[in-house]
Protein backbone atom coordinates (compact mmCIF):
# COMPACT_ATOMS: atom_id res chain seq x y z
CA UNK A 1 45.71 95.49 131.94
CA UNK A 2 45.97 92.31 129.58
CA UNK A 3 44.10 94.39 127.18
CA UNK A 4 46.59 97.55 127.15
CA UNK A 5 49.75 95.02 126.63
CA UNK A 6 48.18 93.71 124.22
CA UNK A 7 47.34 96.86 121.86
CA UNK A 8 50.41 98.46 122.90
CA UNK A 9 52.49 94.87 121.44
CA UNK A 10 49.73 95.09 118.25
CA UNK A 11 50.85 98.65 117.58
CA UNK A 12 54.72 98.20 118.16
CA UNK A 13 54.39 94.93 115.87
CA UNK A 14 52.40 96.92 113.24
CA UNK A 15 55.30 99.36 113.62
CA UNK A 16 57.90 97.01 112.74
CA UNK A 17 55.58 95.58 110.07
CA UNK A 18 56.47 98.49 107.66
CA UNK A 19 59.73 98.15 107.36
CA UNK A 20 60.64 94.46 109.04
CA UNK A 21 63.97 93.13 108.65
CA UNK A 22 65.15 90.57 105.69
CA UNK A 23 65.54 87.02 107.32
CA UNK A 24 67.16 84.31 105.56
CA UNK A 25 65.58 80.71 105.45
CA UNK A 26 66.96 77.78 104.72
CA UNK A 27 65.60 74.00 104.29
CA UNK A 28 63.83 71.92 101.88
CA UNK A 29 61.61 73.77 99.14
CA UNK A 30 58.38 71.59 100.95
CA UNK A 31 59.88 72.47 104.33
CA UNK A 32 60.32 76.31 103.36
CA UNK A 33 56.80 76.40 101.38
CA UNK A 34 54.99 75.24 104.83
CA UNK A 35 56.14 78.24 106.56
CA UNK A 36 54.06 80.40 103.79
CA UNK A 37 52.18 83.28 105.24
CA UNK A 38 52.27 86.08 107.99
CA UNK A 39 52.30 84.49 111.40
CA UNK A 40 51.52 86.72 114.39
CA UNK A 41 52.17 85.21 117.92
CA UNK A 42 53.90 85.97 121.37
CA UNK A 43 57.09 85.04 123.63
CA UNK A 44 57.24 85.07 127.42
CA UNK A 45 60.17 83.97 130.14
CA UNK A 46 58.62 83.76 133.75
CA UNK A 47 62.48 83.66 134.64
CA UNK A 48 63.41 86.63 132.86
CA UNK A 49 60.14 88.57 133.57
CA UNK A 50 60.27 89.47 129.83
CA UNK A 51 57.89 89.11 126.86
CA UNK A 52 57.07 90.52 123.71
CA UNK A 53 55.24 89.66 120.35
CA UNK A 54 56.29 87.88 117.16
CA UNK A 55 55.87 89.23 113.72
CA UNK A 56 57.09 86.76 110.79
CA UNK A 57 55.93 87.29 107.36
CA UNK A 58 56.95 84.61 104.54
CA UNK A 59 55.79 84.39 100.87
CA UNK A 60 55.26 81.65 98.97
CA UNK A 61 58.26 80.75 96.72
CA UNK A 62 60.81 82.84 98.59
CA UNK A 63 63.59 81.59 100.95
CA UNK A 64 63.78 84.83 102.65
CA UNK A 65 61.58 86.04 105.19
CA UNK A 66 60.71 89.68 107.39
CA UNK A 67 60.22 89.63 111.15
CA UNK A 68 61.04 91.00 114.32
CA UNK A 69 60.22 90.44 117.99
CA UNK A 70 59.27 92.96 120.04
CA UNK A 71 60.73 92.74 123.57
CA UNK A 72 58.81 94.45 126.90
CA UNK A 73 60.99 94.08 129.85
CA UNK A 74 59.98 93.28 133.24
CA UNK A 75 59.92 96.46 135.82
CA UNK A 76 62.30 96.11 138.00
CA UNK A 77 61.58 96.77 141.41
CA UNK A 78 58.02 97.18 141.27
CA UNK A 79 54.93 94.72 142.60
CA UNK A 80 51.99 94.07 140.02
CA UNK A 81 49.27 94.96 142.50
CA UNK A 82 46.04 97.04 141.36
CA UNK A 83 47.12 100.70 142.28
CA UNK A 84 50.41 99.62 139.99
CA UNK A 85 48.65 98.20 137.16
CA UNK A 86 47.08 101.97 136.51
CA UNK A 87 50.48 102.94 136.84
CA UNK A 88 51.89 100.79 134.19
CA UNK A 89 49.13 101.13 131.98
CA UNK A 90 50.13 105.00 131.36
CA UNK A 91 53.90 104.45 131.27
CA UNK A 92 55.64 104.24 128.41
CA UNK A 93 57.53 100.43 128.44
CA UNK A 94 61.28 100.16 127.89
CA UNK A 95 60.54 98.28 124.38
CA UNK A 96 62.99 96.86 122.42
CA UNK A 97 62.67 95.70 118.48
CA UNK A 98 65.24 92.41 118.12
CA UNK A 99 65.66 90.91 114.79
CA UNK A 100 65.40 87.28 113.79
CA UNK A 101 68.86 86.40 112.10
CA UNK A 102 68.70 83.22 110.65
CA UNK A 103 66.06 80.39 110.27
CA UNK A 104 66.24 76.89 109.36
CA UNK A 105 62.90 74.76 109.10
CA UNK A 106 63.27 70.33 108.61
CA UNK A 107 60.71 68.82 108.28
CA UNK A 108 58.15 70.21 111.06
CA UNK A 109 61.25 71.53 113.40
CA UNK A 110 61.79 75.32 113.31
CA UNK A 111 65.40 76.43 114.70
CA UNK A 112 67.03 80.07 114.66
CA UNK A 113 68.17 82.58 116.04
CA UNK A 114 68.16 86.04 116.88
CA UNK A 115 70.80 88.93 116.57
CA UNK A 116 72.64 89.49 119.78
CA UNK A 117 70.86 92.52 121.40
CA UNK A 118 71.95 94.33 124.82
CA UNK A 119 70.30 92.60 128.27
CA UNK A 120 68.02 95.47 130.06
CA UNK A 121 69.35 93.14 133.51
CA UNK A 122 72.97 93.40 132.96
CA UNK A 123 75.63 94.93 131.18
CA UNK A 124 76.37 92.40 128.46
CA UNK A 125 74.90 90.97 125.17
CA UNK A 126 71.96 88.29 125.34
CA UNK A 127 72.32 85.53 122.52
CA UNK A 128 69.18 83.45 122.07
CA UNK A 129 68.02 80.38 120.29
CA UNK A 130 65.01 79.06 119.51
CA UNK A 131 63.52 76.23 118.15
CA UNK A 132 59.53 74.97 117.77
CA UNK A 133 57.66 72.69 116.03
CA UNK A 134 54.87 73.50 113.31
CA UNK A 135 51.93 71.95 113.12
CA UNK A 136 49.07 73.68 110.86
CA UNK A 137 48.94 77.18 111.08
CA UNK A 138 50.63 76.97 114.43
CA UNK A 139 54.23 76.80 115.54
CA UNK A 140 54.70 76.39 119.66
CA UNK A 141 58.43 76.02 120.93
CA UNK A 142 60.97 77.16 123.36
CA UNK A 143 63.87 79.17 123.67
CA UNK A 144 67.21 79.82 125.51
CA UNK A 145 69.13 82.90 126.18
CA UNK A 146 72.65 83.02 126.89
CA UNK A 147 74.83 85.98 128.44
CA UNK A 148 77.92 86.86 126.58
CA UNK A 149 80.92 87.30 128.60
CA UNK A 150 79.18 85.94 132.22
CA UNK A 151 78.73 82.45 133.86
CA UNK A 152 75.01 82.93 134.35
CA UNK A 153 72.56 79.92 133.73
CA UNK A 154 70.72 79.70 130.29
CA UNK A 155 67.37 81.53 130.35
CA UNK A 156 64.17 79.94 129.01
CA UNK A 157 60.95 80.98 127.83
CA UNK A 158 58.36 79.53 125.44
CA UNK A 159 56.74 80.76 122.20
CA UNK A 160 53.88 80.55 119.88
CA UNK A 161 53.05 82.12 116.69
CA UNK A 162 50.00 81.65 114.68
CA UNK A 163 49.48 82.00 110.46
CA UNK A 164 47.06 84.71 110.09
CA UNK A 165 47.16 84.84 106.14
CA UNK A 166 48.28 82.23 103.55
């Protein structure tokens, strides 16, 4: 089943890879020039029940980058047991594309954030931040997503992304 999320995040990534969105970067030229590259990687919130890939794609020189994230929501109401895993495997997931707004890299500290996008739990607008630390070709962090316009507790999740070309 791992295998199947997997090609179908590839696919929707190389999808958004065509036409990603602009992404403005800002820090020190050093700072900036470490982030060179195309980084590939994932997200996941065990207390959302949602994950998704990461596409980022920086060149050298440039203070503006292209990525998205790619956003598979959990299924509501339904137990990941074997008979449901076939299930899944031939149903088309409720994905979303979200798009990385802003970026700021000091140092080895990545922050951002995305656009607000709408929840697939509630009716209201998630707003999330995010913030890792580089180190080599990999970047591993966390995030937190807040609900516009409700009193509900932060959401967290973790990320990674890894430079697949310089």
């Amino acid at each position: 089943m791992r295998v199947i999320w997997q090609g179908t995040l590839i696919l929707t990534a190389a999808a958004c890879a065509l036409n990603p969105t602009p992404v403005p970067v800002e820090g020190a030229r050093a700072d900036i020039a470490a982030l060179a590259g195309e980084w590939f990687g994932e997200y996941r919130s065990a207390e959302t029940g949602r994950s998704g890939s990461i596409l980022f794609m920086l060149e050298a020189g440039q203070d503006t980058a292209h990525g998205d994230v790619v956003m598979v929501p959990r299924q509501t109401g339904v137990e990941y047991d074997d008979a449901m895993m076939h299930t899944l495997a031939h149903a088309a997931p409720r994905q979303q594309v979200l798009r990385i707004r802003f970026v700021r890299v000091v140092g080895s500290t990545v922050v951002g954030t995305m656009d607000p996008y709408p929840s697939p739990d509630c009716e209201c607008l998630l707003l999330t931040t995010f913030r890792g630390e580089l180190s080599g070709d990999r970047i591993e962090g966390a995030f937190l997503v807040h609900h516009s316009g409700h009193e509900m507790t932060a959401q967290k999740g973790t990320w990674w992304a890894k430079r697949t070309k310089h």
